[in-house]
PDB file of N, CA and C in Angstrom:
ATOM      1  N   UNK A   1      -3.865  20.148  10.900  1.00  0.00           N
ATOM      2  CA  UNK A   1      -5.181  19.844  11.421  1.00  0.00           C
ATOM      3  C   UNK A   1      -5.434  18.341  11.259  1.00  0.00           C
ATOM      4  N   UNK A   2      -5.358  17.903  12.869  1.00  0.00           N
ATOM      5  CA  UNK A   2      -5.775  16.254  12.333  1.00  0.00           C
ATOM      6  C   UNK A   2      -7.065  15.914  12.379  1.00  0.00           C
ATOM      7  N   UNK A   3      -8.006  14.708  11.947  1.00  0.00           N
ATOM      8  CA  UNK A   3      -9.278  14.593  11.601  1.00  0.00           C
ATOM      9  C   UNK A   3      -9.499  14.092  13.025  1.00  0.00           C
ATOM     10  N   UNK A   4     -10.857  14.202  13.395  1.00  0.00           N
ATOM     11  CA  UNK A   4     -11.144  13.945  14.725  1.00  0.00           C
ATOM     12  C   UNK A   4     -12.469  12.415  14.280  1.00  0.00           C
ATOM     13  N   UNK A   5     -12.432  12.175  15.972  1.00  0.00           N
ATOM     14  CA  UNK A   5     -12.776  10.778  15.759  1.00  0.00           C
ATOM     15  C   UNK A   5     -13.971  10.396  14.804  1.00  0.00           C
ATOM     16  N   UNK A   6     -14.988  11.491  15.103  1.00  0.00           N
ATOM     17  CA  UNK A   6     -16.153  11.249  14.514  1.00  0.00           C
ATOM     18  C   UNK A   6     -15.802  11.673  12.425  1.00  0.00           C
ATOM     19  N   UNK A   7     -14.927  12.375  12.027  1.00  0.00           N
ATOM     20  CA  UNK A   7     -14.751  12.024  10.813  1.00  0.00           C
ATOM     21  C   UNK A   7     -14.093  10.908  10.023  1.00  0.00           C
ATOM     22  N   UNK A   8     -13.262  10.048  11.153  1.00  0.00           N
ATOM     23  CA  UNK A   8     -12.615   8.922  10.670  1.00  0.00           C
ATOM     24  C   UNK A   8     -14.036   7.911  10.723  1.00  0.00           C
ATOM     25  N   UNK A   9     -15.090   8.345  11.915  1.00  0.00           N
ATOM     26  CA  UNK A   9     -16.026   6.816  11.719  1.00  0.00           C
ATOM     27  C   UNK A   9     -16.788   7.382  10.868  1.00  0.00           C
ATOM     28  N   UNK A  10     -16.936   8.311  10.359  1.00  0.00           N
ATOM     29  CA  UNK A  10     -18.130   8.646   8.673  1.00  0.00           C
ATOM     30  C   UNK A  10     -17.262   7.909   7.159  1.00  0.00           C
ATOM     31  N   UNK A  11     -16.066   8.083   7.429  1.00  0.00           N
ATOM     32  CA  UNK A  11     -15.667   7.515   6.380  1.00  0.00           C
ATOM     33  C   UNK A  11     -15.190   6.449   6.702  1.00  0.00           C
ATOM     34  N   UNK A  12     -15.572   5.450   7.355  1.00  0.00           N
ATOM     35  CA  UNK A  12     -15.072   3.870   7.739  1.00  0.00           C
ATOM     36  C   UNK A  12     -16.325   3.842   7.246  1.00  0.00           C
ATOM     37  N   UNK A  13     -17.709   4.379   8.001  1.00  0.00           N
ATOM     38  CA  UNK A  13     -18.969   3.702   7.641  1.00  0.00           C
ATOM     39  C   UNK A  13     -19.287   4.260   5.898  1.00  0.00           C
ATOM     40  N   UNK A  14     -18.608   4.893   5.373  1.00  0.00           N
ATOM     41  CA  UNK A  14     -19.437   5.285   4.140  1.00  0.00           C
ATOM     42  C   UNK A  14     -18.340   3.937   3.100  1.00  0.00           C
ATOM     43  N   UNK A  15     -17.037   3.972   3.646  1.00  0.00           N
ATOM     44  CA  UNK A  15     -16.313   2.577   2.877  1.00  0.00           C
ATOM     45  C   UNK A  15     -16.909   1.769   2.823  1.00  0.00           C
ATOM     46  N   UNK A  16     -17.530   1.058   3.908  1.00  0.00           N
ATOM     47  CA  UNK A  16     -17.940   0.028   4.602  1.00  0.00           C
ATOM     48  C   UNK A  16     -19.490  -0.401   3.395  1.00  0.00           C
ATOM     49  N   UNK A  17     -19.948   1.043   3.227  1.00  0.00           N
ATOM     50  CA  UNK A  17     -21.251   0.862   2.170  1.00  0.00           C
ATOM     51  C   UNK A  17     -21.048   1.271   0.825  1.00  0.00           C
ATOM     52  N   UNK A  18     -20.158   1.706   0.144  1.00  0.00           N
ATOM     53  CA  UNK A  18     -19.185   1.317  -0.955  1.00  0.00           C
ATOM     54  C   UNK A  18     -18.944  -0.290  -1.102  1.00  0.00           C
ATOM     55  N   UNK A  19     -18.160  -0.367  -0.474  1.00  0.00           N
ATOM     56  CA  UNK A  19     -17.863  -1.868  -0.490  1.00  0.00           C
ATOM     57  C   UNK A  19     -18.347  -3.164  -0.046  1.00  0.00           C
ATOM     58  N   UNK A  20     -19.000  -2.806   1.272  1.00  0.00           N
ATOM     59  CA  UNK A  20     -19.559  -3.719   1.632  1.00  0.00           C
ATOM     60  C   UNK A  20     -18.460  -4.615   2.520  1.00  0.00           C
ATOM     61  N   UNK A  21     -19.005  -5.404   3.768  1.00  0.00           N
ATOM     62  CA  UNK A  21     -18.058  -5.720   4.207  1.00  0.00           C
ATOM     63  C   UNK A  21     -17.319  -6.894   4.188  1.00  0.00           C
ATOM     64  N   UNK A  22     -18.025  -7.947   2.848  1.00  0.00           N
ATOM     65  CA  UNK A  22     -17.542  -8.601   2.291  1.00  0.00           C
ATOM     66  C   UNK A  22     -15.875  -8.741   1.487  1.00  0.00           C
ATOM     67  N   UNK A  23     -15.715  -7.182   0.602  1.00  0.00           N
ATOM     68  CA  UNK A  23     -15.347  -7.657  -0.116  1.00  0.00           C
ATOM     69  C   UNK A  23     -13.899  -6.877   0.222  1.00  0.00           C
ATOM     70  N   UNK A  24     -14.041  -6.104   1.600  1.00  0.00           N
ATOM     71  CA  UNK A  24     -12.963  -5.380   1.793  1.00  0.00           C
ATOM     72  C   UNK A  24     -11.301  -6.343   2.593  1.00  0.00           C
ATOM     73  N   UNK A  25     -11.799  -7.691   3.019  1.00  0.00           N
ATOM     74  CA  UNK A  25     -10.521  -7.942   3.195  1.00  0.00           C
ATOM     75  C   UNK A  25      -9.711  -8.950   1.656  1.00  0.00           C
ATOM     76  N   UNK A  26     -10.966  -8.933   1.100  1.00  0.00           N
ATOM     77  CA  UNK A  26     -10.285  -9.239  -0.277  1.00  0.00           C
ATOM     78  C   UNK A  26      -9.387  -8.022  -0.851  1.00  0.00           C
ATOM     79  N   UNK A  27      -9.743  -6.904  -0.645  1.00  0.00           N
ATOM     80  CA  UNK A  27      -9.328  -5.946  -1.396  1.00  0.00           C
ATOM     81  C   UNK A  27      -7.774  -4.961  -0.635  1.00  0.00           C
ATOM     82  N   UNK A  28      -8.089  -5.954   0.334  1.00  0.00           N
ATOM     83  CA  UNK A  28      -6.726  -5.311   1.521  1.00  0.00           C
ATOM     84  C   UNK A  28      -5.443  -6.567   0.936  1.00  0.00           C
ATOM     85  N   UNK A  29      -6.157  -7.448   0.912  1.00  0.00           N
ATOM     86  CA  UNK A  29      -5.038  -8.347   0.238  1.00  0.00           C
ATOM     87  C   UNK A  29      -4.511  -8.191  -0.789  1.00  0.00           C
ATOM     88  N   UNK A  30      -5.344  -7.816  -1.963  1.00  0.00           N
ATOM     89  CA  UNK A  30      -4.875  -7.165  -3.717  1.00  0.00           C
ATOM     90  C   UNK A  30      -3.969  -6.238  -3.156  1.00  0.00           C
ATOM     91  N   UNK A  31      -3.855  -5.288  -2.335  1.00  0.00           N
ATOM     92  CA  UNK A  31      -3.355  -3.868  -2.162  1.00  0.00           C
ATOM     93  C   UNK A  31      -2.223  -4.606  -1.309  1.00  0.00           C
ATOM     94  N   UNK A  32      -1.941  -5.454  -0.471  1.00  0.00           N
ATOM     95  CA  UNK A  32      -0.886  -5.568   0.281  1.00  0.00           C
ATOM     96  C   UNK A  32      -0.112  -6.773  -0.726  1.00  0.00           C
ATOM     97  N   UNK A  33      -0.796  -7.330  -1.665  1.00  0.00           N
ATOM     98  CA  UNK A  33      -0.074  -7.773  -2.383  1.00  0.00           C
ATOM     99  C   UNK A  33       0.744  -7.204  -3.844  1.00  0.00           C
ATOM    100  N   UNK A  34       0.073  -6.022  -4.166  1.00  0.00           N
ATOM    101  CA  UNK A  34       0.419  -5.149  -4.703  1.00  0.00           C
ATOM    102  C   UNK A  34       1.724  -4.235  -4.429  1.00  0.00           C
ATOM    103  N   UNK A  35       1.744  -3.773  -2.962  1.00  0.00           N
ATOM    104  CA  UNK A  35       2.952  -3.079  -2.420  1.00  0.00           C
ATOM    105  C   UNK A  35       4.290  -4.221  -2.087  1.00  0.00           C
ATOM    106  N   UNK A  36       3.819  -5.567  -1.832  1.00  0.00           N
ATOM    107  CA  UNK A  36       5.251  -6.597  -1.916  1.00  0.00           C
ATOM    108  C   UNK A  36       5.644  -6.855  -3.297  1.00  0.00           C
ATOM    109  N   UNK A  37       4.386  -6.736  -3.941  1.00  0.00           N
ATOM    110  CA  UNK A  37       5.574  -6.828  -5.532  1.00  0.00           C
ATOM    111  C   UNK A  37       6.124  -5.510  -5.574  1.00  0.00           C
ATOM    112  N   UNK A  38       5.315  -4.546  -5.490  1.00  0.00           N
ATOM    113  CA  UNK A  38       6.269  -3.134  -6.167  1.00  0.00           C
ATOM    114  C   UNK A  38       7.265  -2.928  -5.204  1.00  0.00           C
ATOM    115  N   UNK A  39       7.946  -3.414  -3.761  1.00  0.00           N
ATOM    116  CA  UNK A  39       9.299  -3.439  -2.913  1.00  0.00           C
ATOM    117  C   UNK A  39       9.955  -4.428  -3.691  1.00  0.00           C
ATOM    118  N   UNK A  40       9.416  -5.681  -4.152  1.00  0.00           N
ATOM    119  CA  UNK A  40      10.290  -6.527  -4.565  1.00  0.00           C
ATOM    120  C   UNK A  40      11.072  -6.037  -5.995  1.00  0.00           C
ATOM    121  N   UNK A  41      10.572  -5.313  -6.862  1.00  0.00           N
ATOM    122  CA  UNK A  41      10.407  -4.720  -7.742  1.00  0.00           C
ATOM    123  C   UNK A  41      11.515  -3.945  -7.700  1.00  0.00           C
ATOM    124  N   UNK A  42      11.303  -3.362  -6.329  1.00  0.00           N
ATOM    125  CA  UNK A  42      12.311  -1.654  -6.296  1.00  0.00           C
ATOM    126  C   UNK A  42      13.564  -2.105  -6.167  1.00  0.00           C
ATOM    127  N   UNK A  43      13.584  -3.380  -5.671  1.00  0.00           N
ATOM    128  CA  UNK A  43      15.112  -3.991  -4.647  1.00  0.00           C
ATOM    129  C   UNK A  43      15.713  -4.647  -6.420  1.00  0.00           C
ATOM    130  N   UNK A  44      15.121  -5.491  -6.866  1.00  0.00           N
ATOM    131  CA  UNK A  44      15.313  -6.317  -8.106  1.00  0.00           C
ATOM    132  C   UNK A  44      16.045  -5.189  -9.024  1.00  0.00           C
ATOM    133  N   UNK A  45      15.635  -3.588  -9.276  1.00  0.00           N
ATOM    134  CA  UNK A  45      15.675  -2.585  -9.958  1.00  0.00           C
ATOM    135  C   UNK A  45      17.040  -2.209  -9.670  1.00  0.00           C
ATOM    136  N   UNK A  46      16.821  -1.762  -8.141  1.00  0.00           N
ATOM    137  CA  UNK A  46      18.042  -1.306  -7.298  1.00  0.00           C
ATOM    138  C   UNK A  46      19.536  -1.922  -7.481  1.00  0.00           C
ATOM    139  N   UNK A  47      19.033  -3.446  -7.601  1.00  0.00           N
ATOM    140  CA  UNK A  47      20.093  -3.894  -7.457  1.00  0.00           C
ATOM    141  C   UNK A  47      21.033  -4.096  -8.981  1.00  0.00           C
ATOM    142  N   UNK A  48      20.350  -3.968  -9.959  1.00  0.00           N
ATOM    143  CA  UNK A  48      20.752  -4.284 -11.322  1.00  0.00           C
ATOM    144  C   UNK A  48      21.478  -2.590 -11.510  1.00  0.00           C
ATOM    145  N   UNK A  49      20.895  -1.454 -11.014  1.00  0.00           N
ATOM    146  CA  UNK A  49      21.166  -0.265 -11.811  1.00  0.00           C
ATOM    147  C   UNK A  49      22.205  -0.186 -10.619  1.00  0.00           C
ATOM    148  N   UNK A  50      22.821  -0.738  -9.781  1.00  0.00           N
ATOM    149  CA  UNK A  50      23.691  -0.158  -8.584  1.00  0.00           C
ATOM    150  C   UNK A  50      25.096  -0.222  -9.283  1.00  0.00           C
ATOM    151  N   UNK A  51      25.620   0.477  -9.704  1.00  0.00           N
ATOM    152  CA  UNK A  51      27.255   0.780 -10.554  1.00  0.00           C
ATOM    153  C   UNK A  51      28.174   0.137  -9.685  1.00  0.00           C
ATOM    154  N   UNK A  52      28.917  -0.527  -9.862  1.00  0.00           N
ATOM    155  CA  UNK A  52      30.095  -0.866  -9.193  1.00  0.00           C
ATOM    156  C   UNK A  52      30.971   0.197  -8.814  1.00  0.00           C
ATOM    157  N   UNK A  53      31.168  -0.067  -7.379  1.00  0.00           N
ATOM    158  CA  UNK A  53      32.266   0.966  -6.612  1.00  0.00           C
ATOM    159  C   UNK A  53      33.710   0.400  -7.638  1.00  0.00           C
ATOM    160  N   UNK A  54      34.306   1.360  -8.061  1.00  0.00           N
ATOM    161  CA  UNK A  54      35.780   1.070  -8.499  1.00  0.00           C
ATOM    162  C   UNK A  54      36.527   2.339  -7.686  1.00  0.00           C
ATOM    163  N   UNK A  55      37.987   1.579  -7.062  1.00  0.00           N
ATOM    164  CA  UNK A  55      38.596   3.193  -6.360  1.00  0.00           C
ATOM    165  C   UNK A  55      40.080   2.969  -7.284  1.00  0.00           C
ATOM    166  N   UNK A  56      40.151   4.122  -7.621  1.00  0.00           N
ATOM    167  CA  UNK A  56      41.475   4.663  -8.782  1.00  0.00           C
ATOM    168  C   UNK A  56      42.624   4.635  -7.548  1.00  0.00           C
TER     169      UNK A  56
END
């Protein structure tokens, strides 16, 4: 069941008065800066725990 239009604009407008519309592209930036550290993170992780291929 997907949400139809008029429930996506009740909860844009009820964000919108939560937050206010000041402070939400500040808060899109914390969050998109948040998900490039935690990829950078995963790759940095990835790459230290990756075992060396050895073939016998």
């Amino acid at each position: 069941m997907s949400p139809s239009i008029w429930q996506i604009g009740i909860v844009v407008v009820l964000v919108l008065l939560l937050f206010g519309a000041g402070k939400l592209p500040r808060i899109m930036g914390d969050l998109a800066e948040g998900i490039k550290s935690f990829k950078k993170g995963m790759k940095d992780e990835g790459g230290a725990q990756k075992p060396p291929s050895e073939k016998d």
